[in-house]
N, C-alpha and C. Protein backbone atom coordinates (compact mmCIF):
# COMPACT_ATOMS: atom_id res chain seq x y z
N UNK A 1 2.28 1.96 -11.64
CA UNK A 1 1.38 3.07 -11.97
C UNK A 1 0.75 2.80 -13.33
N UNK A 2 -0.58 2.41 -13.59
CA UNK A 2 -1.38 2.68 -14.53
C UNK A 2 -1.67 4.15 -14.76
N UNK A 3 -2.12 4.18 -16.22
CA UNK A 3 -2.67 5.43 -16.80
C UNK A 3 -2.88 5.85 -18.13
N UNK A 4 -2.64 7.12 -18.41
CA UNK A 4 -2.80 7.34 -19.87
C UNK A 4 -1.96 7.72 -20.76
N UNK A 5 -1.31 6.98 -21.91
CA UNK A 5 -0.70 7.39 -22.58
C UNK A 5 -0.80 8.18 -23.34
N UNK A 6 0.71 9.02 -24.09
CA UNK A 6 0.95 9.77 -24.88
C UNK A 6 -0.40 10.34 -26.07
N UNK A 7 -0.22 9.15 -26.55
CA UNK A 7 -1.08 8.67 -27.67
C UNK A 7 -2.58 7.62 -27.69
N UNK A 8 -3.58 7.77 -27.80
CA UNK A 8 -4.70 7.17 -27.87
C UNK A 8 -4.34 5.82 -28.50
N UNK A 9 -3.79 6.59 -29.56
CA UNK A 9 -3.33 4.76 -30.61
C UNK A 9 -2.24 4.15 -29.57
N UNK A 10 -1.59 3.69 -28.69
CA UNK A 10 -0.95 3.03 -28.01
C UNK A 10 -2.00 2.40 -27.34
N UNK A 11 -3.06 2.81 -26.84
CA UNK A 11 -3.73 1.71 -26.78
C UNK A 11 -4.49 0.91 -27.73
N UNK A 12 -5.63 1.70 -28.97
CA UNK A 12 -6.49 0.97 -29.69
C UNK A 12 -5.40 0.29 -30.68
N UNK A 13 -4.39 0.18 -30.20
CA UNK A 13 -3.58 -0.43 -31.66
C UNK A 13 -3.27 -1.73 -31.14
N UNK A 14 -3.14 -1.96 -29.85
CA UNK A 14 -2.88 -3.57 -29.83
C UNK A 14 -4.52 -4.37 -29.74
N UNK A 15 -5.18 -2.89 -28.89
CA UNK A 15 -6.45 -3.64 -28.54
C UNK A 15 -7.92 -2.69 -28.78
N UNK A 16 -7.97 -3.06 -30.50
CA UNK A 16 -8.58 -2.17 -31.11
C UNK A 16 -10.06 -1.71 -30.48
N UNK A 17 -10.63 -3.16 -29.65
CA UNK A 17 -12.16 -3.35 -28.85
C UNK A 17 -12.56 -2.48 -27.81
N UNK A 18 -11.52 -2.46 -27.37
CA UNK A 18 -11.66 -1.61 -26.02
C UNK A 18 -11.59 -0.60 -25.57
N UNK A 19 -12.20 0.26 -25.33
CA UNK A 19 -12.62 1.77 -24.78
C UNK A 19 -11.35 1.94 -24.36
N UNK A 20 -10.88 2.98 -24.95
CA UNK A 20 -9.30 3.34 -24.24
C UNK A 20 -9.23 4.18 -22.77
N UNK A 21 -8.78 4.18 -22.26
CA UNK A 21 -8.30 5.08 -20.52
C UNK A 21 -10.04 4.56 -19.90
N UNK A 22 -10.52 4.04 -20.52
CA UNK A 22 -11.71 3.49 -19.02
C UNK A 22 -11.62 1.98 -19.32
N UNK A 23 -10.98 0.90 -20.44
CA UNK A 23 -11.63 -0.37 -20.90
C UNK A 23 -9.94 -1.00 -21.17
N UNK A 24 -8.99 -0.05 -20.93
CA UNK A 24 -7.98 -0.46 -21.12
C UNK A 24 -6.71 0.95 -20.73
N UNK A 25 -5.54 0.59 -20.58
CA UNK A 25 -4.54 1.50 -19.85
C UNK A 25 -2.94 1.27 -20.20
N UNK A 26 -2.25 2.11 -19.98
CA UNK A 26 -0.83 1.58 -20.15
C UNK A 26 -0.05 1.67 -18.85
N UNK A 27 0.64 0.49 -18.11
CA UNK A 27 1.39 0.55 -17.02
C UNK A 27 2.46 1.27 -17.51
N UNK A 28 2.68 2.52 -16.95
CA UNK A 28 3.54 3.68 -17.22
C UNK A 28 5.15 3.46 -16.14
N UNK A 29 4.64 2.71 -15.06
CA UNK A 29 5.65 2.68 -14.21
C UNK A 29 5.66 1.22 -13.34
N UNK A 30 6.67 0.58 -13.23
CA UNK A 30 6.45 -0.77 -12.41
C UNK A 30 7.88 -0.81 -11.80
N UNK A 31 7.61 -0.33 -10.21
CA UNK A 31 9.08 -0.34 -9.50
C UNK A 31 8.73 -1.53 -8.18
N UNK A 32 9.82 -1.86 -7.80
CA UNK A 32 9.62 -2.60 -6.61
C UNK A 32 11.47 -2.31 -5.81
N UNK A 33 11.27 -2.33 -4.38
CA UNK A 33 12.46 -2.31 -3.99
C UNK A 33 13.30 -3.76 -4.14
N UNK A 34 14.60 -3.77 -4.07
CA UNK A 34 15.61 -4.84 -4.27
C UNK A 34 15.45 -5.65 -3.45
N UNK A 35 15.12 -5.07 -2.13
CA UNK A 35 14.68 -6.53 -1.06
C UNK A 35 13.64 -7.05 -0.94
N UNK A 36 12.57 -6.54 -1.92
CA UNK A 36 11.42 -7.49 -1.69
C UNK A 36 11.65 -8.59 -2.13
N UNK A 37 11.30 -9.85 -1.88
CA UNK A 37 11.29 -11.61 -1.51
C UNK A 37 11.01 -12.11 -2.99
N UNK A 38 11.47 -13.05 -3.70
CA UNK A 38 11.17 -13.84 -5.00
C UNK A 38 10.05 -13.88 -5.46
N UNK A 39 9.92 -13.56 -6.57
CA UNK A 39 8.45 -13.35 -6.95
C UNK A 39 7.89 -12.34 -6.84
N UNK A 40 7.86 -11.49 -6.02
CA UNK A 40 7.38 -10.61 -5.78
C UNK A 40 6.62 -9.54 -6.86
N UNK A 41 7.45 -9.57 -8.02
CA UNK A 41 6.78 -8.97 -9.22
C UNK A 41 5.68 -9.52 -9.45
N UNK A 42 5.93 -10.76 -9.92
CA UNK A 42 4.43 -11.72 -10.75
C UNK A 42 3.47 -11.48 -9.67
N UNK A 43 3.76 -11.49 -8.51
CA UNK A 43 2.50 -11.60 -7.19
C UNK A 43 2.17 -10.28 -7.11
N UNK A 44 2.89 -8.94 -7.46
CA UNK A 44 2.20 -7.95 -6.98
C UNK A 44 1.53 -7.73 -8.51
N UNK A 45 2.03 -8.17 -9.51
CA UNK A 45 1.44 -7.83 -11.01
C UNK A 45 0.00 -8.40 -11.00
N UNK A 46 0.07 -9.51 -10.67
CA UNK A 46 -1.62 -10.37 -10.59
C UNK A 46 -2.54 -9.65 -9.67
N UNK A 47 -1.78 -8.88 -8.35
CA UNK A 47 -2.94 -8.31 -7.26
C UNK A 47 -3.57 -6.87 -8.17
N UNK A 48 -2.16 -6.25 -8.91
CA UNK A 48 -2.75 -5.21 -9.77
C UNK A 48 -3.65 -5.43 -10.68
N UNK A 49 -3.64 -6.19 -11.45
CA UNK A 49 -4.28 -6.95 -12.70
C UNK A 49 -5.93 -7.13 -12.37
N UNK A 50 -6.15 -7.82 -11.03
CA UNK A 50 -6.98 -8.14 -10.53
C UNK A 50 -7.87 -7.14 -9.74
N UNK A 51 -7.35 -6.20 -9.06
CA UNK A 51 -8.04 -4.79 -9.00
C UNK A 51 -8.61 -3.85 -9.83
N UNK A 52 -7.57 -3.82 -11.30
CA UNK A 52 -8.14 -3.26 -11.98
C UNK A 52 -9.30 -4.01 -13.22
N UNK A 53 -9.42 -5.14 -12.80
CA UNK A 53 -10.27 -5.95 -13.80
C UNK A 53 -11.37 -5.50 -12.71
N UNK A 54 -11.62 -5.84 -11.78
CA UNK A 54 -13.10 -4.59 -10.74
C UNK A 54 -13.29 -4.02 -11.43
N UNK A 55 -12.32 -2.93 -11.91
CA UNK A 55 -12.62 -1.24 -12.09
C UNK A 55 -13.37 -1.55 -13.56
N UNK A 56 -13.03 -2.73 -13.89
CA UNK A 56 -13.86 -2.66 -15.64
C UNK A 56 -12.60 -2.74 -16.56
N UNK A 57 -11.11 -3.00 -16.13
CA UNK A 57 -10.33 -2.38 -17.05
C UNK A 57 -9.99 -4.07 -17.33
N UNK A 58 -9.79 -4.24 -18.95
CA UNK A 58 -9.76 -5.84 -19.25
C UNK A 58 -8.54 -5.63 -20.20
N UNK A 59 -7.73 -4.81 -20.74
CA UNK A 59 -6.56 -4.68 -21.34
C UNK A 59 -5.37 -3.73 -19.93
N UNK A 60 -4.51 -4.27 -20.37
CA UNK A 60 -2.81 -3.34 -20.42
C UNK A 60 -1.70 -3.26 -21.13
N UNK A 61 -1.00 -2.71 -21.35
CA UNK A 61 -0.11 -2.29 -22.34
C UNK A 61 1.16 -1.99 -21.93
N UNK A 62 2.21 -2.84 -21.70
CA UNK A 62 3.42 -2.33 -20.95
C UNK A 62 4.50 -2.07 -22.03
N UNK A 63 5.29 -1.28 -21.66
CA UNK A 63 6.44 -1.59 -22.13
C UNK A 63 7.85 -1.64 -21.79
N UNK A 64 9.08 -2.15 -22.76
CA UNK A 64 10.09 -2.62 -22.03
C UNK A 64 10.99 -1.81 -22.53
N UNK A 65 12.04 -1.03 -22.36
CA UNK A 65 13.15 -0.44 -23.06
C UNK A 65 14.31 -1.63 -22.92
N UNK A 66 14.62 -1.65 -24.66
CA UNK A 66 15.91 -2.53 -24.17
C UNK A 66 17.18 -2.02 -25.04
N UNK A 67 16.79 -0.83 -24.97
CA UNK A 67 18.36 0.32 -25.25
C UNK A 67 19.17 0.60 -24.18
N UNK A 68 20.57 0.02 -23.81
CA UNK A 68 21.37 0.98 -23.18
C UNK A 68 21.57 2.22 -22.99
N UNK A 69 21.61 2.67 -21.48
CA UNK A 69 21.95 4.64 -21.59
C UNK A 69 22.79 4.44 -20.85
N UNK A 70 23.99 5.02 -21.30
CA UNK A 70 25.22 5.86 -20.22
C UNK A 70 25.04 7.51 -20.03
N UNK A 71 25.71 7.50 -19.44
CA UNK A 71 25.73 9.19 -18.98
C UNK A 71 27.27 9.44 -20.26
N UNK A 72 27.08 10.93 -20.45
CA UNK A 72 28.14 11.50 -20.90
C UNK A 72 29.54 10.88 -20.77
N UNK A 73 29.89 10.63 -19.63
CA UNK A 73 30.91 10.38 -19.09
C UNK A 73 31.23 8.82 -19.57
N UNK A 74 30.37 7.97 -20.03
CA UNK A 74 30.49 7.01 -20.02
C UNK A 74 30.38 5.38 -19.20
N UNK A 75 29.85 6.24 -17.90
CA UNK A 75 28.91 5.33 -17.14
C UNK A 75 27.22 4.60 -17.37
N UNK A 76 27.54 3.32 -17.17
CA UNK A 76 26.03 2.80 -17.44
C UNK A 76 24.98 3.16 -16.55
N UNK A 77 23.58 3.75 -16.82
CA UNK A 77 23.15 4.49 -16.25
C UNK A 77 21.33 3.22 -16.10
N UNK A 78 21.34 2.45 -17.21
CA UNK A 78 20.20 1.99 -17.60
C UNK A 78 20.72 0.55 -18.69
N UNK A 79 20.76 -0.70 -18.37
CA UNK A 79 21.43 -1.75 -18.91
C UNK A 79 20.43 -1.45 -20.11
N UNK A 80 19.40 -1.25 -20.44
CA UNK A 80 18.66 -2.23 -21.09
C UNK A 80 17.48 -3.05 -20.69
N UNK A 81 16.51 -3.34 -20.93
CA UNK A 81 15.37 -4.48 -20.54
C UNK A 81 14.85 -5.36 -21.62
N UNK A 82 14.38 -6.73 -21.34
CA UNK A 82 13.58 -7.02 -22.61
C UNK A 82 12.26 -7.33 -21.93
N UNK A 83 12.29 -6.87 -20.88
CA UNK A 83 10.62 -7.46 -20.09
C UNK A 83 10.46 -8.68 -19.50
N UNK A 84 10.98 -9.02 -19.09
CA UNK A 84 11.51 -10.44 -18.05
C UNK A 84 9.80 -10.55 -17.21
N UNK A 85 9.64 -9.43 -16.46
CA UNK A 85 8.39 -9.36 -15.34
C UNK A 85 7.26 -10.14 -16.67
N UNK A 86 6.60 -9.48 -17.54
CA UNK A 86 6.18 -9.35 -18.29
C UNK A 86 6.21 -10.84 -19.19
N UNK A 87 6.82 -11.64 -19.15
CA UNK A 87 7.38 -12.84 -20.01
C UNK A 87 6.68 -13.80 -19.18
N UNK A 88 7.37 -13.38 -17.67
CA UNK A 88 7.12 -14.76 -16.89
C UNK A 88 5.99 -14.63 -15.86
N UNK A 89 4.72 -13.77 -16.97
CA UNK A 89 3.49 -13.80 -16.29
C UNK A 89 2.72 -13.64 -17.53
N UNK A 90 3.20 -14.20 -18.59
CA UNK A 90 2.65 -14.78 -19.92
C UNK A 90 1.78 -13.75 -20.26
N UNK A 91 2.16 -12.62 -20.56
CA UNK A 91 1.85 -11.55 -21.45
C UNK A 91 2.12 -11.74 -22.67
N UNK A 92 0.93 -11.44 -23.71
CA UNK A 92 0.87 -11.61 -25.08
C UNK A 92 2.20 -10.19 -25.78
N UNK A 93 3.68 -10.84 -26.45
CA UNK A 93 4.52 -9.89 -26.99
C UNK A 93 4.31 -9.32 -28.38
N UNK A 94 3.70 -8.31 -28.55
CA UNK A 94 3.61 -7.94 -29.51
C UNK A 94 4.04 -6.72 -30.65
N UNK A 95 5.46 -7.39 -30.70
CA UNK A 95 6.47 -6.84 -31.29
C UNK A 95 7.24 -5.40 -30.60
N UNK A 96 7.86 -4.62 -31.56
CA UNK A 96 8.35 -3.43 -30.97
C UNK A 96 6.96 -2.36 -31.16
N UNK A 97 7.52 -0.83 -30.47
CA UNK A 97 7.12 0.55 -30.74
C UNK A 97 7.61 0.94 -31.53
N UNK A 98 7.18 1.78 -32.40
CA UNK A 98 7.83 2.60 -33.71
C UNK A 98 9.29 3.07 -33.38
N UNK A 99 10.04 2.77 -33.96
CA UNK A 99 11.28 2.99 -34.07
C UNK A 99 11.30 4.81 -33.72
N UNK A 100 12.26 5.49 -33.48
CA UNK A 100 12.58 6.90 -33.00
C UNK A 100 14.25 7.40 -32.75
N UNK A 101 14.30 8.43 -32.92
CA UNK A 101 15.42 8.92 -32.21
C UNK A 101 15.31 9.60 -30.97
N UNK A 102 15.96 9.33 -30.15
CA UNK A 102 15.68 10.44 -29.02
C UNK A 102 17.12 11.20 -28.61
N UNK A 103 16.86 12.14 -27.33
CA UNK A 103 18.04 13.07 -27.09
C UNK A 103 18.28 12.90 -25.64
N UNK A 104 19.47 12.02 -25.76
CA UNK A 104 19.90 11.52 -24.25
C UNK A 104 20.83 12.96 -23.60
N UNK A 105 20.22 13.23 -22.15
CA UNK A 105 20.66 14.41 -21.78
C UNK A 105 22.02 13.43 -20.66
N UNK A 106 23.19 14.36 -20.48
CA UNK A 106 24.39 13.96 -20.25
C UNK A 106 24.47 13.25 -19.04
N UNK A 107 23.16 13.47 -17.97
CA UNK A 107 22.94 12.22 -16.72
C UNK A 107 22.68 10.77 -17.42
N UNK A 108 22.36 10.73 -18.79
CA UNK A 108 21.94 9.64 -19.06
C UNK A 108 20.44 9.33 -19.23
N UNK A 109 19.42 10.35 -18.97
CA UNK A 109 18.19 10.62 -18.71
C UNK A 109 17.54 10.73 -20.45
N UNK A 110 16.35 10.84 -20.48
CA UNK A 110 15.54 10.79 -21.90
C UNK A 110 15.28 11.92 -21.72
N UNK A 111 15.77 12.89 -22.78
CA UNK A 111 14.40 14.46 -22.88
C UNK A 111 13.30 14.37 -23.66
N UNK A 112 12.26 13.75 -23.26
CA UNK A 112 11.12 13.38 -24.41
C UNK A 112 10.65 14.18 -25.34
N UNK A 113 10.24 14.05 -26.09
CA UNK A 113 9.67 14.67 -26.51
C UNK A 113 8.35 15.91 -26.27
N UNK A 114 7.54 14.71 -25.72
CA UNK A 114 6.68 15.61 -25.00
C UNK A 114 7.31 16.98 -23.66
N UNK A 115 7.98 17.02 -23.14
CA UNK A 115 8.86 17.49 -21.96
C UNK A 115 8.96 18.79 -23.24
N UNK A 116 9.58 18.45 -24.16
CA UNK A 116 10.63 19.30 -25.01
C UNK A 116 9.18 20.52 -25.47
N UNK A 117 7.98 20.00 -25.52
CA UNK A 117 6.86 20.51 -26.59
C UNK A 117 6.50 21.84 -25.71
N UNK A 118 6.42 20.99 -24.22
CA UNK A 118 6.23 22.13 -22.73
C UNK A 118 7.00 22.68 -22.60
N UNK A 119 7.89 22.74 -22.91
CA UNK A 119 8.83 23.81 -22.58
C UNK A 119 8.70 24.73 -23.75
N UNK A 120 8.64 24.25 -25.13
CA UNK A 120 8.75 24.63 -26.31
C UNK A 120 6.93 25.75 -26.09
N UNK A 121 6.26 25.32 -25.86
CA UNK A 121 5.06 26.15 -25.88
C UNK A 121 4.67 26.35 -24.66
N UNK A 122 5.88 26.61 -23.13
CA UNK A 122 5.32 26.97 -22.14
C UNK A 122 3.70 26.44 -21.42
N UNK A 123 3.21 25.18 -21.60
CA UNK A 123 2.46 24.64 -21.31
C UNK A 123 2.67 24.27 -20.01
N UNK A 124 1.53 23.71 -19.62
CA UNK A 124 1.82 22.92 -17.58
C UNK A 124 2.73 21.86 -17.69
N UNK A 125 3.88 22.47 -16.89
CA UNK A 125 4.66 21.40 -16.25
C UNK A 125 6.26 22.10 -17.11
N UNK A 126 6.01 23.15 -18.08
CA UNK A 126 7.12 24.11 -18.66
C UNK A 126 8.25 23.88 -17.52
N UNK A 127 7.89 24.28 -16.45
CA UNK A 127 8.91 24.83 -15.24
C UNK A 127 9.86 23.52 -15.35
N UNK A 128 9.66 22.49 -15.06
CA UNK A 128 9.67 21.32 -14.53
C UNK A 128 11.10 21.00 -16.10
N UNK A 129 10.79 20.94 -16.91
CA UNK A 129 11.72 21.13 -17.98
C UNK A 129 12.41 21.97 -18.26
N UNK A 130 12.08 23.07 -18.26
CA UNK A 130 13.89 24.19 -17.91
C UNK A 130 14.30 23.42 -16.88
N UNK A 131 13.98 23.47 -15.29
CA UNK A 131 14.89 23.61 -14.43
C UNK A 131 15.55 22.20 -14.92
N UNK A 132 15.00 21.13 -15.20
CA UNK A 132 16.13 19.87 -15.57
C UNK A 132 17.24 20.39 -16.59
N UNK A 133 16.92 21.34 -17.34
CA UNK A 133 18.17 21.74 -18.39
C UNK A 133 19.23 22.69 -17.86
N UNK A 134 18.68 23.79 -16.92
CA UNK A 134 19.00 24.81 -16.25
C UNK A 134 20.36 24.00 -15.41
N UNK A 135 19.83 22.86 -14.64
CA UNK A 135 20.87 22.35 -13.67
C UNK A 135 21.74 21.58 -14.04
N UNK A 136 21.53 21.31 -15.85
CA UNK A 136 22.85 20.79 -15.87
C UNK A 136 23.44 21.77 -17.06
N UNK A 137 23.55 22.70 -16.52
CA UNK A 137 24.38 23.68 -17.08
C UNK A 137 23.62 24.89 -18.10
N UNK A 138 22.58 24.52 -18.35
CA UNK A 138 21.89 25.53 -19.43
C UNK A 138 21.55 26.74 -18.94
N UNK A 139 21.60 28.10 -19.83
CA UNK A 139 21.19 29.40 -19.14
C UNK A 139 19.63 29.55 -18.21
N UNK A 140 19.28 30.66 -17.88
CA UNK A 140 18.26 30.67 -16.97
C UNK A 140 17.25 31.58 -18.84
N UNK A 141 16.41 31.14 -18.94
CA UNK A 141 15.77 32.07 -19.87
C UNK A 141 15.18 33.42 -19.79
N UNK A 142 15.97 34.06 -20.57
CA UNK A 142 14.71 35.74 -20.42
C UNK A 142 14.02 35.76 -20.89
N UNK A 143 13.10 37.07 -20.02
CA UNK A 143 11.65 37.41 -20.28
C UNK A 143 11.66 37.47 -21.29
N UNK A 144 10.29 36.99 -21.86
CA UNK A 144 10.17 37.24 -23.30
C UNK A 144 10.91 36.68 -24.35
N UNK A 145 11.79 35.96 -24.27
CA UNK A 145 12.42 35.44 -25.03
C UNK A 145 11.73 34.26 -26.23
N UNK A 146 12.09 33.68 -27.22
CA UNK A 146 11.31 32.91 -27.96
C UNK A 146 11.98 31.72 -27.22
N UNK A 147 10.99 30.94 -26.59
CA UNK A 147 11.39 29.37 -25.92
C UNK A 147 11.93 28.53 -26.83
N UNK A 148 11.20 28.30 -27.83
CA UNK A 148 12.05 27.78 -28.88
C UNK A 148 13.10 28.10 -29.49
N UNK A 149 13.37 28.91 -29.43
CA UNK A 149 15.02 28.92 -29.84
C UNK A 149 15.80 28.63 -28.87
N UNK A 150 15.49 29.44 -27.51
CA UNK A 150 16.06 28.67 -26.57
C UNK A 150 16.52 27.40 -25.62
N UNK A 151 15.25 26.68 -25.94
CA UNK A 151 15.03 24.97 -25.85
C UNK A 151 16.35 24.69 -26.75
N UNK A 152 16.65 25.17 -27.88
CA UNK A 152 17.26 23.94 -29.16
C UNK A 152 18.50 24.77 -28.38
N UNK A 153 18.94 26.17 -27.95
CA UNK A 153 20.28 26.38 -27.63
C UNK A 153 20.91 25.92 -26.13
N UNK A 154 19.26 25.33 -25.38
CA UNK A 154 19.76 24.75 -23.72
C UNK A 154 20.04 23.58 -24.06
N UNK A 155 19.77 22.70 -25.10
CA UNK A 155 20.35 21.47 -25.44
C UNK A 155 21.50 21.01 -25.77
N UNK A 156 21.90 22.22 -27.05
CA UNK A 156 23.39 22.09 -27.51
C UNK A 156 24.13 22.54 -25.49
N UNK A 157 23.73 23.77 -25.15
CA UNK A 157 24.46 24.33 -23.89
C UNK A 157 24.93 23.20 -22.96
N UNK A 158 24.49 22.30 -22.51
CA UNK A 158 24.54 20.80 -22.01
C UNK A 158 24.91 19.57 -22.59
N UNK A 159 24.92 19.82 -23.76
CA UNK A 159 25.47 18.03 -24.46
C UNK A 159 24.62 17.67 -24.82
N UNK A 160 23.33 17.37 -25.40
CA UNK A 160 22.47 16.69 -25.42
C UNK A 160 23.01 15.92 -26.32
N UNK A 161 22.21 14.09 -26.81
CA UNK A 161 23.11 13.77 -27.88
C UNK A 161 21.92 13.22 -28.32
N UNK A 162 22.13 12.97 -29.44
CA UNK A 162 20.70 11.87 -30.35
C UNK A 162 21.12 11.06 -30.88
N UNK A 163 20.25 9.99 -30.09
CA UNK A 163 20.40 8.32 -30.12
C UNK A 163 19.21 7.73 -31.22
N UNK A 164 19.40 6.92 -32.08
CA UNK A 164 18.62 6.32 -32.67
C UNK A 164 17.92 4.48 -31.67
N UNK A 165 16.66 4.92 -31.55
CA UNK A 165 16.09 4.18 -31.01
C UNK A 165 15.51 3.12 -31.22
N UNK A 166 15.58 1.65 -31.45
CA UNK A 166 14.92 1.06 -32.62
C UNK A 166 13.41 0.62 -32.10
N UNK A 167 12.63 0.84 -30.87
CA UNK A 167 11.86 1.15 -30.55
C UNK A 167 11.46 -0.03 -28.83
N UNK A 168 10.67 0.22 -28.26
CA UNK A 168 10.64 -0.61 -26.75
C UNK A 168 9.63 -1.57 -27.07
N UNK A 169 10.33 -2.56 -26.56
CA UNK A 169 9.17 -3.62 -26.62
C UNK A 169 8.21 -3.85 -25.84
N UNK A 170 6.90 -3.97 -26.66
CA UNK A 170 5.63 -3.88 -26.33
C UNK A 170 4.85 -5.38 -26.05
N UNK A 171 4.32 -5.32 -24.39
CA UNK A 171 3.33 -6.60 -23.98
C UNK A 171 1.69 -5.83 -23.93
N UNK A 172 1.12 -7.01 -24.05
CA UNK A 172 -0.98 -7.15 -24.15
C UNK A 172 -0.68 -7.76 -22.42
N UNK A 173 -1.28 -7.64 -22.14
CA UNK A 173 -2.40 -8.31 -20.86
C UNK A 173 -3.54 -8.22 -21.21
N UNK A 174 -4.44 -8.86 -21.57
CA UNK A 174 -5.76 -9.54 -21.26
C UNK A 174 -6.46 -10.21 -20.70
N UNK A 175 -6.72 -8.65 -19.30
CA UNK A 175 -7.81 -9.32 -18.03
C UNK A 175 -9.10 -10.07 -18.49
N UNK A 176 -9.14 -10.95 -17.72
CA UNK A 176 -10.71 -11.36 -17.35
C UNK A 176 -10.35 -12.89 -16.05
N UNK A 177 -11.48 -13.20 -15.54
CA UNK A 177 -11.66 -14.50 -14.96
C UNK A 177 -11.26 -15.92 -15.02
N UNK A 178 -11.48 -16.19 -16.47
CA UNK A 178 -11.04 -17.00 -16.94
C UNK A 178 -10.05 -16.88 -18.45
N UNK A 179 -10.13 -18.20 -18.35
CA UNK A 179 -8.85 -18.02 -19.75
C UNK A 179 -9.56 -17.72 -20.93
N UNK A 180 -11.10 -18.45 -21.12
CA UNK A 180 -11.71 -17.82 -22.14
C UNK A 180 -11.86 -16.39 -22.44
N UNK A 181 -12.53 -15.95 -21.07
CA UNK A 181 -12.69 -14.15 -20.96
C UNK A 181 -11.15 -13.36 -21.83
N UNK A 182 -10.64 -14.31 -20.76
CA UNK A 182 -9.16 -13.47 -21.87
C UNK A 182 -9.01 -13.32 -23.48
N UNK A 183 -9.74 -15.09 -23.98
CA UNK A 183 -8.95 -14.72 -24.77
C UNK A 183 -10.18 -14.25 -25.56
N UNK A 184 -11.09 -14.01 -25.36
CA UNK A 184 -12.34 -13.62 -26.21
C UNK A 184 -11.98 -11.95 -26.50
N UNK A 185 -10.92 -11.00 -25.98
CA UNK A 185 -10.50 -9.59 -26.06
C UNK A 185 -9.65 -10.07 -26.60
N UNK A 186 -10.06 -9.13 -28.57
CA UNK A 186 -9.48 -9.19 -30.12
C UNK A 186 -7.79 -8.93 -29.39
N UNK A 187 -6.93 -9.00 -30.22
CA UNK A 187 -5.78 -8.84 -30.29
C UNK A 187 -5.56 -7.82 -31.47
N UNK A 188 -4.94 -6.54 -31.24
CA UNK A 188 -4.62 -5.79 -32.99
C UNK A 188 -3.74 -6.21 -33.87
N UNK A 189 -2.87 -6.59 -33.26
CA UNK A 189 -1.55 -7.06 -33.33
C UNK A 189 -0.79 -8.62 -33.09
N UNK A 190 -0.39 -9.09 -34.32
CA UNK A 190 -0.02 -10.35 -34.23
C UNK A 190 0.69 -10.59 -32.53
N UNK A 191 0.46 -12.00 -32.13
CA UNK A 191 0.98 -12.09 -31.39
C UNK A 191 2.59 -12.76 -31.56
N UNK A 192 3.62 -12.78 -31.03
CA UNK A 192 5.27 -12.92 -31.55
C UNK A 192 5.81 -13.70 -30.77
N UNK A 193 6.46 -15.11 -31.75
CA UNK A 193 7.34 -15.83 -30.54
C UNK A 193 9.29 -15.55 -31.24
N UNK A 194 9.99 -15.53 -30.65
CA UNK A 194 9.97 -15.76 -28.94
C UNK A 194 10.21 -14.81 -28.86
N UNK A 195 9.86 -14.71 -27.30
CA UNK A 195 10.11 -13.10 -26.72
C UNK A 195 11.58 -13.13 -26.62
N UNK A 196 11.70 -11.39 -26.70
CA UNK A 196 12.94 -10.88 -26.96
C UNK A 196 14.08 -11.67 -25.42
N UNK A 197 15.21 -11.77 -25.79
CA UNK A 197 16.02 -12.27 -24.88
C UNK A 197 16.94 -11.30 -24.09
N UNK A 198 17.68 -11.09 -24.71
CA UNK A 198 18.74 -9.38 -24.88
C UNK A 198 18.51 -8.56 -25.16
N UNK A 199 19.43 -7.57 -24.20
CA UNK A 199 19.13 -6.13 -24.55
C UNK A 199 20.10 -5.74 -26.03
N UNK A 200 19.13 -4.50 -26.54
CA UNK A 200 19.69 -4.27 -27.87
C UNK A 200 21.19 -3.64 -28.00
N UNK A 201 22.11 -3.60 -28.87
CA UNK A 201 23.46 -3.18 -28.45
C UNK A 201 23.22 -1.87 -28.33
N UNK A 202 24.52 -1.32 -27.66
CA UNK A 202 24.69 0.05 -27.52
C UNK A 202 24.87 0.97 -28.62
N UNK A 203 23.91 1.82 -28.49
CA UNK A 203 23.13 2.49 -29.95
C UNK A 203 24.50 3.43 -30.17
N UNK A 204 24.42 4.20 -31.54
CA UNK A 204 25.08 4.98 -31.68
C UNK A 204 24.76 6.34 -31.55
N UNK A 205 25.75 7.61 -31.41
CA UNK A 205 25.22 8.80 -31.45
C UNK A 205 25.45 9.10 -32.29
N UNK A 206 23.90 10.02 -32.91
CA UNK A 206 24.15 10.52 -34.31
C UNK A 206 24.01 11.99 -34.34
């Protein structure tokens, strides 16, 4: 799944040239099932790549998490990544994302930030963030109540914990035809050898 990120600067920051959400995009999601056949990533990454270079789009922006998550309990929920897909279809690595803390909820799941803001100011998609807090144990909210206070007391109500994040590592793709086309789209951002190998150790809770 291509689309639009968080932030505008996630895109003009690796690839300052390019019209952001029409000239360039961030792959937000890249799943494939376990039995699809060898390769299968790099081959379906190039058919994507190549569709959206049609559409006009000559940048992408992926990224890799390579923080461990367990659940509460202490089950591994998420090893880690350093972008393997991404490596071995010679994507330009260009370094980490801003370092962060985040608040791992007790499945092992991320409560983003953004998630936290909708709920926090009842915006579209509010619902969608209680009920994830609601079902693992948090009260149902009353009418009228101030969301924000209640957000910070459905968190403690569940476990939430805060992890220091040292940030996900970030790949360029630079569509075009040829290798020139490619490389003639500026780079913002130094390009970095070698790409990351391992996932980062298991963070602490702070």
């Amino acid at each position: 799944m291509f689309g639009i990120p968080v932030s505008k600067a996630v895109l003009t920051k690796p690839l300052p040239e390019l019209t952001p959400y029409t000239e360039s995009l961030v792959c937000s999601r890249f799943v494939l099932l376990q039995e699809c056949p060898a390769n299968s990533e790099s081959w379906f990454l190039a058919r994507c790549h190549a569709d959206l270079l049609s559409t006009g789009v000559r940048g992408v922006v992926s990224f890799a998490d390579p923080v461990p998550r367990r659940t509460a309990s202490g089950a591994l929920v998420m090893p880690g990544h350093c972008g393997w897909i991404y490596q071995a279809t010679n994507s330009v690595y260009a370094g980490r994302a801003t370092a962060r803390t985040i608040k791992l909820l007790p499945d092992g799941t991320v409560f983003h930030d953004r998630t936290a803001q909708k709920a926090r100011r009842q915006e579209q998609g509010h619902e969608y963030a209680e009920a994830q807090l609601i079902a693992l144990g948090a009260p149902v909210p009353r009418a009228g109540c101030d969301r924000a206070v209640w957000l910070r007391e459905a968190l403690v109500a569940v476990g939430a914990r805060n992890v220091r994040h040292r940030g996900a590592h970030r790949y360029v793709f630079r569509l075009g035809r040829t290798r020139r086309e490619r490389e003639e789209i500026k780079l913002g951002l130094p390009a970095r050898r070698p790409y990351p190998k391992s996932p980062d150790p298991e963070p602490t809770v702070i």
